[in-house]
N, C-alpha and C. Protein backbone atom coordinates (compact mmCIF):
# COMPACT_ATOMS: atom_id res chain seq x y z
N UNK A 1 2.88 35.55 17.59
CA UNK A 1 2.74 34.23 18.20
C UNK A 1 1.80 33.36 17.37
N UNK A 2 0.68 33.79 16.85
CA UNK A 2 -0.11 33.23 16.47
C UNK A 2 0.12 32.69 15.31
N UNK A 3 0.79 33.55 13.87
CA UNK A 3 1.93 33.13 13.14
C UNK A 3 2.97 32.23 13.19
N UNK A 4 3.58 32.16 14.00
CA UNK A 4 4.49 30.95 14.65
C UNK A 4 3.78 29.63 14.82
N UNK A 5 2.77 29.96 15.33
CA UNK A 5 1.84 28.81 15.95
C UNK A 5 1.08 27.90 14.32
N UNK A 6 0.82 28.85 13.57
CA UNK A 6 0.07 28.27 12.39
C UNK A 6 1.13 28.08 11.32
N UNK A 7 2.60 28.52 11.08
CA UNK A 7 3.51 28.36 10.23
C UNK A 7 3.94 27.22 10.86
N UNK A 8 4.16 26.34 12.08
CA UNK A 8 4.92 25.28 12.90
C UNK A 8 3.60 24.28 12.37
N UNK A 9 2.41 24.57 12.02
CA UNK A 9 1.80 23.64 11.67
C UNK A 9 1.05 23.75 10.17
N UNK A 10 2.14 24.52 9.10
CA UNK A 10 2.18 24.45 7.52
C UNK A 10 0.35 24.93 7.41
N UNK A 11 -0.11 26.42 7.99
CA UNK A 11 -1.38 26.42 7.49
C UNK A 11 -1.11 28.03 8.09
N UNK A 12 -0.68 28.59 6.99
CA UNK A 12 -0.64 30.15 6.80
C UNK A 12 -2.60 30.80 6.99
N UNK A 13 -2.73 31.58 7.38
CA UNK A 13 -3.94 32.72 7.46
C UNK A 13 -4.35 32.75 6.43
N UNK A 14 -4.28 32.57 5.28
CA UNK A 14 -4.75 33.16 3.47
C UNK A 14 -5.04 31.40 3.27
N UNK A 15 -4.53 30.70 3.79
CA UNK A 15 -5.01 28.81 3.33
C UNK A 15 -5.78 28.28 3.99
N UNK A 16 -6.27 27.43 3.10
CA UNK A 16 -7.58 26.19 4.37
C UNK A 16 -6.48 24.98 4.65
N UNK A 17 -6.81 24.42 5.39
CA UNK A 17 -6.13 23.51 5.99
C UNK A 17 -6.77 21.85 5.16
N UNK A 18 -7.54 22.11 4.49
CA UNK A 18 -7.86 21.44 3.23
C UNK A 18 -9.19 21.21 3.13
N UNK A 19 -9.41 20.26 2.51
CA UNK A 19 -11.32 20.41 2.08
C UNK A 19 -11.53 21.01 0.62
N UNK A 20 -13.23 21.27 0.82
CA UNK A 20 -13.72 21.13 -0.57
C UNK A 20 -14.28 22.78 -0.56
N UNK A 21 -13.67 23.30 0.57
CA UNK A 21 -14.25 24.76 0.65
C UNK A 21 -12.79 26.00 -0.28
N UNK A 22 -13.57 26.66 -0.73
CA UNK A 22 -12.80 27.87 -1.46
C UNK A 22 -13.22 28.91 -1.04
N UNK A 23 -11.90 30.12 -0.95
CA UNK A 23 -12.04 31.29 -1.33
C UNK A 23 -12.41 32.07 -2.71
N UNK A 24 -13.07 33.10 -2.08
CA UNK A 24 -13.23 33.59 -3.49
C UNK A 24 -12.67 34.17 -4.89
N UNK A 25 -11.50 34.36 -4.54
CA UNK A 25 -10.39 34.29 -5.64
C UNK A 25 -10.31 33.01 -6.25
N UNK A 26 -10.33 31.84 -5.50
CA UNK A 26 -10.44 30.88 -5.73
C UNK A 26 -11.37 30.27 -6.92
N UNK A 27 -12.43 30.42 -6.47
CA UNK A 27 -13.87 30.27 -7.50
C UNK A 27 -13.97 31.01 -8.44
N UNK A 28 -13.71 32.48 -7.81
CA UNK A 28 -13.96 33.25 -9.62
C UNK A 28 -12.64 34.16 -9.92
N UNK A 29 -11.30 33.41 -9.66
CA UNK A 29 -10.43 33.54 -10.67
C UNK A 29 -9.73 32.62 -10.96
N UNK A 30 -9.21 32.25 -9.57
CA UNK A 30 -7.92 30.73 -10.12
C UNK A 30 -8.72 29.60 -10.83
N UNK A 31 -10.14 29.25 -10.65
CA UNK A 31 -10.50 27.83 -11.18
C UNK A 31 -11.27 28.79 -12.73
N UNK A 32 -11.49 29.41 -13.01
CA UNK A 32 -12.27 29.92 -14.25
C UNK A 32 -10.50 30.31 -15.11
N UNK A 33 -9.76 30.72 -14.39
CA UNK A 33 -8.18 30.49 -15.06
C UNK A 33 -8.17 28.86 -15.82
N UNK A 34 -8.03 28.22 -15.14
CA UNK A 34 -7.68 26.82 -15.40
C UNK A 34 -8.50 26.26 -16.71
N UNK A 35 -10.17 26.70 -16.65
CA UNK A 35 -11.01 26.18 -17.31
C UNK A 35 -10.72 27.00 -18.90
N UNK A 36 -9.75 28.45 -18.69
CA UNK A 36 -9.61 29.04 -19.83
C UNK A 36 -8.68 27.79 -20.52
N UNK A 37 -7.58 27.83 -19.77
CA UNK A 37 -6.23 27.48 -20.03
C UNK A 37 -6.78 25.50 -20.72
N UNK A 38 -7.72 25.20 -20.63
CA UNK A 38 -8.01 23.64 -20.78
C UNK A 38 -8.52 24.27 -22.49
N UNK A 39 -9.64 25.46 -22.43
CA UNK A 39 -10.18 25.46 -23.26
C UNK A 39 -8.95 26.00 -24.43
N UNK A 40 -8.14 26.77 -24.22
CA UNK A 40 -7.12 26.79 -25.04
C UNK A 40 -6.23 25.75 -25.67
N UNK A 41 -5.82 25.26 -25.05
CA UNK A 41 -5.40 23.79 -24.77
C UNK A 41 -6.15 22.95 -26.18
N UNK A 42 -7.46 22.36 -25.77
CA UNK A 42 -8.24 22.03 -26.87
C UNK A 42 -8.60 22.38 -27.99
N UNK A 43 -8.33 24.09 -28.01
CA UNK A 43 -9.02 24.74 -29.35
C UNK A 43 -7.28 25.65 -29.83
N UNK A 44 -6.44 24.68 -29.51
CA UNK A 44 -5.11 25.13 -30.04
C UNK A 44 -5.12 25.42 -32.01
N UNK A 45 -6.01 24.32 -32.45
CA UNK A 45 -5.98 24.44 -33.83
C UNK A 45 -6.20 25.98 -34.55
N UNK A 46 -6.95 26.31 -33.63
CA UNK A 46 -7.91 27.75 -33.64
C UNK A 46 -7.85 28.73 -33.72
N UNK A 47 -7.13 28.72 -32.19
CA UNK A 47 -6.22 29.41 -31.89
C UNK A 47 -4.95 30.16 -32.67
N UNK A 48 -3.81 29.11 -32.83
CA UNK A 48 -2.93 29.05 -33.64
C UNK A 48 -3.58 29.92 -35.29
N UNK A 49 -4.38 29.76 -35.92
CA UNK A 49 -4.75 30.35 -36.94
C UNK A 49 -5.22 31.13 -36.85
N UNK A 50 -5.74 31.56 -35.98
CA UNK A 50 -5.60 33.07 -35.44
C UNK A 50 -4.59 34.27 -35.01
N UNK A 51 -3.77 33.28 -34.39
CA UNK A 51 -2.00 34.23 -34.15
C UNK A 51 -1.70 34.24 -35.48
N UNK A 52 -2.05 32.91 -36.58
CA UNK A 52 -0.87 33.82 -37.75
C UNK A 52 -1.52 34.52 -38.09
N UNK A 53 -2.91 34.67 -38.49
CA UNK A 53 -3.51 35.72 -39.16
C UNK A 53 -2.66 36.97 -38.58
N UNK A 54 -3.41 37.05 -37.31
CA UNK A 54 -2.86 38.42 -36.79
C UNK A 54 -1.19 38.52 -36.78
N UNK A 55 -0.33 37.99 -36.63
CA UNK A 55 0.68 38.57 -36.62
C UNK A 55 1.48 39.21 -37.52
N UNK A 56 2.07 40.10 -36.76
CA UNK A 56 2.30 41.54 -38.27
C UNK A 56 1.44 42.44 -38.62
N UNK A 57 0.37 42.52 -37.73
CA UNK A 57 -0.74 43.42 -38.18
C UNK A 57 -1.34 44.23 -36.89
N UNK A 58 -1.70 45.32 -37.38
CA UNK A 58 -2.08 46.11 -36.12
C UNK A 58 -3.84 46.28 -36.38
N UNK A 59 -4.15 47.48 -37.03
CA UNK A 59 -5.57 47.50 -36.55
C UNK A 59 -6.31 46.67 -37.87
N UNK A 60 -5.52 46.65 -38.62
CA UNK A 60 -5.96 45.52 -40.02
C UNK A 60 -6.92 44.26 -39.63
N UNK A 61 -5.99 43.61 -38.27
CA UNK A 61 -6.44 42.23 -37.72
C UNK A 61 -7.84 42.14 -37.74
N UNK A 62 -8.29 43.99 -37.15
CA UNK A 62 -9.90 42.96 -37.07
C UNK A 62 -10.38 42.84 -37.74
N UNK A 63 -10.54 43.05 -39.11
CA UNK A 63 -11.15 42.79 -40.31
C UNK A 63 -10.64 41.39 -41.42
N UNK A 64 -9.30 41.65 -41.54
CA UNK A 64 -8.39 40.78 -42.00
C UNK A 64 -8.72 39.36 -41.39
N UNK A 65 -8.52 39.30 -40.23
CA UNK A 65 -8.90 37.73 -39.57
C UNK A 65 -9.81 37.81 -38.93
N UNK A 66 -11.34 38.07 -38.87
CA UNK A 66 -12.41 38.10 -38.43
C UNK A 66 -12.88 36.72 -38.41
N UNK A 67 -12.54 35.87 -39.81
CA UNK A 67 -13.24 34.36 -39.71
C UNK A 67 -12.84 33.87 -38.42
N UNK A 68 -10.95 33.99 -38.48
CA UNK A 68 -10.62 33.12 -37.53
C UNK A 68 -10.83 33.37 -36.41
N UNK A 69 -11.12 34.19 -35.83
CA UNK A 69 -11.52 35.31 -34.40
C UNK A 69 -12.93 34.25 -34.33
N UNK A 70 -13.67 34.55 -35.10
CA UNK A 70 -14.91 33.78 -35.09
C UNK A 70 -14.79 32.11 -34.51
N UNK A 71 -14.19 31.76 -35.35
CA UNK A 71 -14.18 29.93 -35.06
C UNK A 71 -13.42 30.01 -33.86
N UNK A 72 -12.49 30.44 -33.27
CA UNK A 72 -11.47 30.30 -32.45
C UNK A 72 -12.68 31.32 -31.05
N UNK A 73 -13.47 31.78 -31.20
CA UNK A 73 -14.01 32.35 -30.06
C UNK A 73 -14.92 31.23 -29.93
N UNK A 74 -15.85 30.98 -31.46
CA UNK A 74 -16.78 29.92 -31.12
C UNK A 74 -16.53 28.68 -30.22
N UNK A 75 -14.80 28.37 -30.38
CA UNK A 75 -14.23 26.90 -29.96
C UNK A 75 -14.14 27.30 -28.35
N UNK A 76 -13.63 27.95 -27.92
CA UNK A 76 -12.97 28.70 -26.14
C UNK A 76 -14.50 28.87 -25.99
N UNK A 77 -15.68 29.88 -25.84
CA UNK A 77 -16.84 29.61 -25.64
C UNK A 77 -17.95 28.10 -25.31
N UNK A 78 -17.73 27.32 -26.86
CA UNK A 78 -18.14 25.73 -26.25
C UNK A 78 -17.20 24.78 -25.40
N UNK A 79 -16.17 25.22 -25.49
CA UNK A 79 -15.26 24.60 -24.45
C UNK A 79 -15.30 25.16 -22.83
N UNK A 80 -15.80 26.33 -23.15
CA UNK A 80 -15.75 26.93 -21.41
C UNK A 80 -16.79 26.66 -20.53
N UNK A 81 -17.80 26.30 -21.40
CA UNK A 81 -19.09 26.07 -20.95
C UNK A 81 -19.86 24.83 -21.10
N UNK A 82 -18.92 23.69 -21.00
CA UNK A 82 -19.01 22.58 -21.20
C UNK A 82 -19.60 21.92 -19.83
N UNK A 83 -20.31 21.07 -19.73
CA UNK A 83 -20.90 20.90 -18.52
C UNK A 83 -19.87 19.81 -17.77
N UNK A 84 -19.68 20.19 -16.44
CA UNK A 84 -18.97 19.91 -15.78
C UNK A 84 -17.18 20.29 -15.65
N UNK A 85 -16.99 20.90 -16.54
CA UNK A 85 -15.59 21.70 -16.75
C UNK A 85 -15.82 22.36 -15.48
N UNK A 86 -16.02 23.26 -14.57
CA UNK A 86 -15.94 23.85 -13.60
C UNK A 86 -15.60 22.52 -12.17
N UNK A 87 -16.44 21.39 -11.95
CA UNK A 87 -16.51 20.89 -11.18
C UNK A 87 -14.93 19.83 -11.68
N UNK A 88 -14.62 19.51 -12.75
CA UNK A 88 -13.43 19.09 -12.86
C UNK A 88 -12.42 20.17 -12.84
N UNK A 89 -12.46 20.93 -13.04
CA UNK A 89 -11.21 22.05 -13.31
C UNK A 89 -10.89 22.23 -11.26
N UNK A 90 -12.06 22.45 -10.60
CA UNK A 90 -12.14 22.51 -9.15
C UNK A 90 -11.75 21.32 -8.46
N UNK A 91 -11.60 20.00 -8.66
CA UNK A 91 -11.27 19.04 -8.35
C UNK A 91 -10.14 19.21 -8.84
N UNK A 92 -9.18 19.22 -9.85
CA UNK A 92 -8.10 19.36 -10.11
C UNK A 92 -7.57 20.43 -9.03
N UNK A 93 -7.76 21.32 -9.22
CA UNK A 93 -7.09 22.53 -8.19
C UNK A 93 -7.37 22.18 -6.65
N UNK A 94 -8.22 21.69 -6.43
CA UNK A 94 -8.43 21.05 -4.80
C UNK A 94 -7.06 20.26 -4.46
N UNK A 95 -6.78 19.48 -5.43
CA UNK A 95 -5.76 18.24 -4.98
C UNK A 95 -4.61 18.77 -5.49
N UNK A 96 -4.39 20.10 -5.80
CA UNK A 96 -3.29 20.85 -6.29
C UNK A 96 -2.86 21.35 -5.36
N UNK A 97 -3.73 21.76 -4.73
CA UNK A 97 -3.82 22.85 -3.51
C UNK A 97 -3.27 22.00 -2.08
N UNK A 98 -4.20 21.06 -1.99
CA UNK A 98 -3.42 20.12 -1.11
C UNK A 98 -1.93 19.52 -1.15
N UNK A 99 -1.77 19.33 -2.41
CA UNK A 99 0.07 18.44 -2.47
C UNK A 99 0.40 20.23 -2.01
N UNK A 100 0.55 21.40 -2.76
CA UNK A 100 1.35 21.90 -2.45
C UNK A 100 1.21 22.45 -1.22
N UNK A 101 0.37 22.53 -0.34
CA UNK A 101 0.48 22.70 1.57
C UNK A 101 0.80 21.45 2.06
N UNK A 102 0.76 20.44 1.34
CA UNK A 102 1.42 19.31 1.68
C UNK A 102 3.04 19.39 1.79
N UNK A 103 3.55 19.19 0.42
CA UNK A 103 4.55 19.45 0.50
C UNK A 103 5.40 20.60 0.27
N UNK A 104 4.63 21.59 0.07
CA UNK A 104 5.18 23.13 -0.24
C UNK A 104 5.95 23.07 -2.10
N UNK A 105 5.17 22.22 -2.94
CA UNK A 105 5.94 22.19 -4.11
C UNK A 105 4.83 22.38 -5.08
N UNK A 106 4.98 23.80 -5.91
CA UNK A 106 4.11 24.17 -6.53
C UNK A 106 3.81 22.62 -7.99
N UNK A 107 2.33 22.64 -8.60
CA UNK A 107 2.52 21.63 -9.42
C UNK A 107 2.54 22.37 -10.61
N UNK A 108 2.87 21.25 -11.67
CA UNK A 108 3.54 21.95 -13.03
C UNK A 108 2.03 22.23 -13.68
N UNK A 109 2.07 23.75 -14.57
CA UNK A 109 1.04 24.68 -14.83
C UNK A 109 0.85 23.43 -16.23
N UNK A 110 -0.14 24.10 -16.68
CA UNK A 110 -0.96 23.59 -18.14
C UNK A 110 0.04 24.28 -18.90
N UNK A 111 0.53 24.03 -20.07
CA UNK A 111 1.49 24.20 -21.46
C UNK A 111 0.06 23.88 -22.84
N UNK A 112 -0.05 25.17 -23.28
CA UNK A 112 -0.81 24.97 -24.42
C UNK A 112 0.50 24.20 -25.52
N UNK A 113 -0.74 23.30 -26.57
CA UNK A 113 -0.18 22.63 -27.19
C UNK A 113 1.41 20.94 -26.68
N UNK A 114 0.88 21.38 -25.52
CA UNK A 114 1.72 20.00 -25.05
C UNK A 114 1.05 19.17 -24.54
């Protein structure tokens, strides 16, 4: 009954009914997700020269591309820990969170390099 009662009014047991409050999956996985996925995003140059190094290579990589491991960790590190990246990455997902209990339509994920 009680199920019935909270599905007839679009606010399942596992959701808030909206606000600025989170669960804890919430805080320390889905929004520290997002803040990866931005920092990738930005340090695509980096990144990318790092996949070619490594690709085709098995335990070679860590020696072989160590520079780029380096710059490309240095870049995701100052990008993750950028001040205020958490409180925007959480504002983004707040109003994410809302359209889709709003309208039940998931929103389109982050695409590195697009």
């Amino acid at each position: 009954l009680l199920l019935l009662l909270l599905s007839n009014m679009n606010v399942l047991p596992d959701q808030h009914p909206g606000g600025e409050e989170l669960r804890l999956v919430e805080k320390d996985v889905l929004i520290p997700k997002r803040m990866k996925e931005k920092a990738m995003i930005f340090c695509t140059e980096y990144v990318k020269a790092f996949e070619d190094c490594a690709r085709g290579r098995t335990v070679s990589m860590v020696w072989a591309c160590r520079k780029q491991n380096k710059k490309m960790q240095s870049c995701l590190v100052d990008e993750f820990n950028k001040p205020g990246l958490f409180e925007q990455c959480k504002q983004e997902y707040l109003r994410d969170r809302e359209q889709f209990q709003t309208t039940g339509v998931p929103v389109k994920k982050y695409k590195r390099g697009h």
